[in-house]
C-alpha atoms as a PDB file:
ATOM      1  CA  UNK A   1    -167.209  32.989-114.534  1.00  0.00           C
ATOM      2  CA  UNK A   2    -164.286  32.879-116.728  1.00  0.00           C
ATOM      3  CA  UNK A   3    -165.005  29.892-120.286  1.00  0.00           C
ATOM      4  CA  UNK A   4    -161.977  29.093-121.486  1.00  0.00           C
ATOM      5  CA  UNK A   5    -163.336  28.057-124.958  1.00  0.00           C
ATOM      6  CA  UNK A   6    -165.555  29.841-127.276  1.00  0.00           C
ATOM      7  CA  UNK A   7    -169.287  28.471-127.557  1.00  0.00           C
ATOM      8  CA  UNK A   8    -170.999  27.869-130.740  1.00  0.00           C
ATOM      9  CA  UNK A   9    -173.297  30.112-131.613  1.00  0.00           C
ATOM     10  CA  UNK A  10    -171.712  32.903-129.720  1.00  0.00           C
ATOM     11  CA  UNK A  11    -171.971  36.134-131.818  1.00  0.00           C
ATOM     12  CA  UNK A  12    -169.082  37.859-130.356  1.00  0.00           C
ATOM     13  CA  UNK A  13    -166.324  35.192-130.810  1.00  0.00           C
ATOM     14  CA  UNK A  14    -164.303  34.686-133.682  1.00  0.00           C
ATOM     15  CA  UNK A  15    -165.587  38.357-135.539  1.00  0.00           C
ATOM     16  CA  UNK A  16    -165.676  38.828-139.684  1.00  0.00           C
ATOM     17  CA  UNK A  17    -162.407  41.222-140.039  1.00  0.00           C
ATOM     18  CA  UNK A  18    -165.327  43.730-142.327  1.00  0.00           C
ATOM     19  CA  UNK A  19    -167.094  44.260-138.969  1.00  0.00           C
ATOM     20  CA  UNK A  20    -164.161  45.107-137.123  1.00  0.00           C
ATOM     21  CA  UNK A  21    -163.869  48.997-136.731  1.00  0.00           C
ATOM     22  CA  UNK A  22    -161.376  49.863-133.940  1.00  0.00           C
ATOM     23  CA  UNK A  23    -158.699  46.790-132.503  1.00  0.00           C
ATOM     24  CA  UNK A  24    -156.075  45.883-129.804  1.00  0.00           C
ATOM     25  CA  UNK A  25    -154.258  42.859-128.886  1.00  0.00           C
ATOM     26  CA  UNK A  26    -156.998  41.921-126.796  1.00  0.00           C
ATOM     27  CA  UNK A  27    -160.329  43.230-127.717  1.00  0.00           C
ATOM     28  CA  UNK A  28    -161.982  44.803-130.657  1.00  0.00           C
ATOM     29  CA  UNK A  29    -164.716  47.116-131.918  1.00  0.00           C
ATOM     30  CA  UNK A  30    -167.796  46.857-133.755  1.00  0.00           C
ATOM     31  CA  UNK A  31    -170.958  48.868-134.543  1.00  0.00           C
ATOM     32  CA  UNK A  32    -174.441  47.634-132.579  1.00  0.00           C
ATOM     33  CA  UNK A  33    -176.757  45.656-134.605  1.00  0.00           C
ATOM     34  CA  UNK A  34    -179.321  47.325-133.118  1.00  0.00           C
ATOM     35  CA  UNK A  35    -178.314  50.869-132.473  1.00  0.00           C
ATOM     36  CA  UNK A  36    -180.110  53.201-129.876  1.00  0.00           C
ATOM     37  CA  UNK A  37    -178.181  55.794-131.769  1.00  0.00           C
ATOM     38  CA  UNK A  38    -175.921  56.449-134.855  1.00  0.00           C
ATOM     39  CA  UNK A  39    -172.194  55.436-134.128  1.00  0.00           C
ATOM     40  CA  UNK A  40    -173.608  53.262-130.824  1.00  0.00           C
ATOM     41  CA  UNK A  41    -170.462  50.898-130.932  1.00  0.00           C
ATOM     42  CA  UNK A  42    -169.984  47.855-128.858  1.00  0.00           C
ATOM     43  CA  UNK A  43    -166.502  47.237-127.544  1.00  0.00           C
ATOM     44  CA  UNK A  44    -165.662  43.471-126.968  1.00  0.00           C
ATOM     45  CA  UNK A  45    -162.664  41.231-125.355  1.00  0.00           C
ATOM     46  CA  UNK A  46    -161.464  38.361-128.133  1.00  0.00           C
ATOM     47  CA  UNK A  47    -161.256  36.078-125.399  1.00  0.00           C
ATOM     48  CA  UNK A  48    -165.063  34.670-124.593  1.00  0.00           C
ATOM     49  CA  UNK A  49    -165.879  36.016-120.613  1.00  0.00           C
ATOM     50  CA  UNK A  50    -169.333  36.489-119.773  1.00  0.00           C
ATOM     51  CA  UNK A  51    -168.611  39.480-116.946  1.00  0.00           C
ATOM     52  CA  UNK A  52    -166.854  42.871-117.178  1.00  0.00           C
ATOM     53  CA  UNK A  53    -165.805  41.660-113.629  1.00  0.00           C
ATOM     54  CA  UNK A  54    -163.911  38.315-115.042  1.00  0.00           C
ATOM     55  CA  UNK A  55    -161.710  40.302-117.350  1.00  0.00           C
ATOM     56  CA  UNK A  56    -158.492  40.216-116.650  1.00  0.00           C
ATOM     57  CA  UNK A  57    -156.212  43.806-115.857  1.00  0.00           C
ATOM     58  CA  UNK A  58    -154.731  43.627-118.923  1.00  0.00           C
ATOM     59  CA  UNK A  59    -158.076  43.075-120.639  1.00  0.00           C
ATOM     60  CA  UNK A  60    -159.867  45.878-118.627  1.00  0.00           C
ATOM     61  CA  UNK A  61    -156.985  48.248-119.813  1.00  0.00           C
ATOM     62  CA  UNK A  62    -157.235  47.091-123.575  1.00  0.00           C
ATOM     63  CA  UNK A  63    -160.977  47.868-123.123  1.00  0.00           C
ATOM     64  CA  UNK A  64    -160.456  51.239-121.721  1.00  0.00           C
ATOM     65  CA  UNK A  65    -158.052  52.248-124.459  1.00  0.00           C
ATOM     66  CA  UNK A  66    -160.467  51.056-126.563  1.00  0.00           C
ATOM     67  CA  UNK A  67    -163.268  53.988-125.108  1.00  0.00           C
ATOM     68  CA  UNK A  68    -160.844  56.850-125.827  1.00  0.00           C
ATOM     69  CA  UNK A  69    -160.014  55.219-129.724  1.00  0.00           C
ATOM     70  CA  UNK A  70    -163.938  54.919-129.971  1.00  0.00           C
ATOM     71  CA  UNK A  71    -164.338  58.168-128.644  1.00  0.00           C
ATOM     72  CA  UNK A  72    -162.052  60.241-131.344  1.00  0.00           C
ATOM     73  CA  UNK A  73    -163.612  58.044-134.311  1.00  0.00           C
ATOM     74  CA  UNK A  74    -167.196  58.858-133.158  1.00  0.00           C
ATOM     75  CA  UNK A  75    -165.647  62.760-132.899  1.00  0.00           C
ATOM     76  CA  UNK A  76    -164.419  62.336-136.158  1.00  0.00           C
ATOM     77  CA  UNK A  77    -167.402  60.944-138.013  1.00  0.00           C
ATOM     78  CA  UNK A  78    -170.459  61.572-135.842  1.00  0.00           C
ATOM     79  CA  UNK A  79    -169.808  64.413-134.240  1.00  0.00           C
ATOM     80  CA  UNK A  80    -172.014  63.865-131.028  1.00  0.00           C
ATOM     81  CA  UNK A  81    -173.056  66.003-128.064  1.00  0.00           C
ATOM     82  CA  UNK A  82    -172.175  63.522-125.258  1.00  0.00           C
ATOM     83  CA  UNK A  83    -171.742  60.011-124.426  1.00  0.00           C
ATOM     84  CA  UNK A  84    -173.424  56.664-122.258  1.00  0.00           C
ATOM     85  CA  UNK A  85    -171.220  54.375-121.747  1.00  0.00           C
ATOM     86  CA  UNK A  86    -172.124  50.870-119.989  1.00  0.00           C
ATOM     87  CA  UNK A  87    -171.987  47.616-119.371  1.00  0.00           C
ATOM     88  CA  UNK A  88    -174.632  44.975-118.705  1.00  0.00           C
ATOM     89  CA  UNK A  89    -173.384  42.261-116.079  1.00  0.00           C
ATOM     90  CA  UNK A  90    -175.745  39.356-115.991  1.00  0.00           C
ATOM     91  CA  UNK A  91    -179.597  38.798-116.745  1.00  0.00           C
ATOM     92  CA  UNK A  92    -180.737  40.672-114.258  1.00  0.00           C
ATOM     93  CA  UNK A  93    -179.265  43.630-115.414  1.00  0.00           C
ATOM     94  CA  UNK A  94    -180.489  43.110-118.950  1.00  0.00           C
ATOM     95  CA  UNK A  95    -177.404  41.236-120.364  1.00  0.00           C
ATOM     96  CA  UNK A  96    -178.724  38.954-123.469  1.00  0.00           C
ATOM     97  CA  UNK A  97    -175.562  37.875-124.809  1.00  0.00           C
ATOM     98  CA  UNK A  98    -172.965  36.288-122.510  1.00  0.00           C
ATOM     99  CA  UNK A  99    -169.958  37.746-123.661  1.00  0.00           C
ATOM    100  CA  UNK A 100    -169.035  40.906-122.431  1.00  0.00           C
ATOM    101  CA  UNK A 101    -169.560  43.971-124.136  1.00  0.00           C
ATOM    102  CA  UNK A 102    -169.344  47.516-123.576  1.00  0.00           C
ATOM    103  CA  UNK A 103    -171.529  49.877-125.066  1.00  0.00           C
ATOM    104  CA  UNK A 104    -170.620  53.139-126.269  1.00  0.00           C
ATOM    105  CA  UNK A 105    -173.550  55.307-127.595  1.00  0.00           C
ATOM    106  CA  UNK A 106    -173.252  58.808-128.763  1.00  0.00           C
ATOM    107  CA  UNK A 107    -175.632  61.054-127.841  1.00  0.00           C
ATOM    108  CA  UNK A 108    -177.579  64.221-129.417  1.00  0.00           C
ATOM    109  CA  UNK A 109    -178.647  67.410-128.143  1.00  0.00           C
ATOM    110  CA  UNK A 110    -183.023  66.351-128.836  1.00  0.00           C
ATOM    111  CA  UNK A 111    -182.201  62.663-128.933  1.00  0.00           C
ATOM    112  CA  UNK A 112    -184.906  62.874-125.789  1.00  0.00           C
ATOM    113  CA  UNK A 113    -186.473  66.071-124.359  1.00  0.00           C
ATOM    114  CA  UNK A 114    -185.065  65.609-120.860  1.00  0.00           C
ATOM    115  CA  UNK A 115    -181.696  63.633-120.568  1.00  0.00           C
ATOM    116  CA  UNK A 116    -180.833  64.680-117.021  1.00  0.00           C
ATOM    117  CA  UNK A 117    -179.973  61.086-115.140  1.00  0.00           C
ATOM    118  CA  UNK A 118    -178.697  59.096-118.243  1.00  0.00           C
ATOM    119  CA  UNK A 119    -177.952  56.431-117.309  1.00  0.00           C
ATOM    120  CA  UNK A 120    -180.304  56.003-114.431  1.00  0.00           C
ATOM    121  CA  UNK A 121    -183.169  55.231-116.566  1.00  0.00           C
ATOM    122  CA  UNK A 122    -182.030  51.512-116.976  1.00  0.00           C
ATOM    123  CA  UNK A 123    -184.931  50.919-114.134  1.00  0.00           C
ATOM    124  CA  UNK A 124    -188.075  53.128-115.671  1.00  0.00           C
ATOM    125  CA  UNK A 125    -189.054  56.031-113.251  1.00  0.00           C
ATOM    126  CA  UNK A 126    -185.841  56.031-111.585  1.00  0.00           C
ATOM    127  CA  UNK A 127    -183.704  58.916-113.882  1.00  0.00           C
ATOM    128  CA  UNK A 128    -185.159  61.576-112.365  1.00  0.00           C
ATOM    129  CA  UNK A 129    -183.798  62.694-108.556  1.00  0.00           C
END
């Protein structure tokens, strides 16, 4: 569902330029409050829209330029092994804040002793196959 206006209390709209890392005409980049791992970035559209499914093409393609500019920064100043990169669409699917955002989280060779099925492991017991 697409809100045309931004909510109070929403803590994706209207962003503090200092916590802005990476931009585009549509959507913007931030570091997680709550990191699962250093340089775990969350990539967001200005406009307030609850789904990665409401975007619209122009948004989705500001979003995915927005992967490849987080990408090269975490390169540059992280230096990680690997990547996740995901999206949470609705409550069911663990989405706490309704504004879409895309997580980017670099990853470590020892972060966990057996990564094989990423990101699988949203549903516990299910990575391994």
């Amino acid at each position: 569902m697409i809100i045309n206006s931004n909510p109070p209390n929403c803590p994706f709209c209207d962003p503090a330029p200092s916590s802005i890392i990476l931009a585009n005409d549509l959507a913007y980049a931030r570091f997680d409050l709550y990191p699962v791992s250093p340089g775990h970035l969350l990539l967001i559209p200005f406009r307030h829209v609850a789904s990665f499914f409401d975007v619209t093409e122009d948004e989705q393609a500001a979003l995915h330029s927005l992967v490849h500019d987080a990408r090269r920064l975490l390169d540059e100043q992280y230096a990680p092994d690997g990547y996740n990169i995901g999206v949470n669409v609705g409550a069911a699917a663990g989405q706490s804040v309704m504004h879409l955002h895309l997580h980017v989280i670099p990853r470590y060779v020892g972060d966990m002793e057996e990564p094989k099925g990423g990101v699988r492991e949203v549903i516990p017991g299910k990575r391994r196959y």
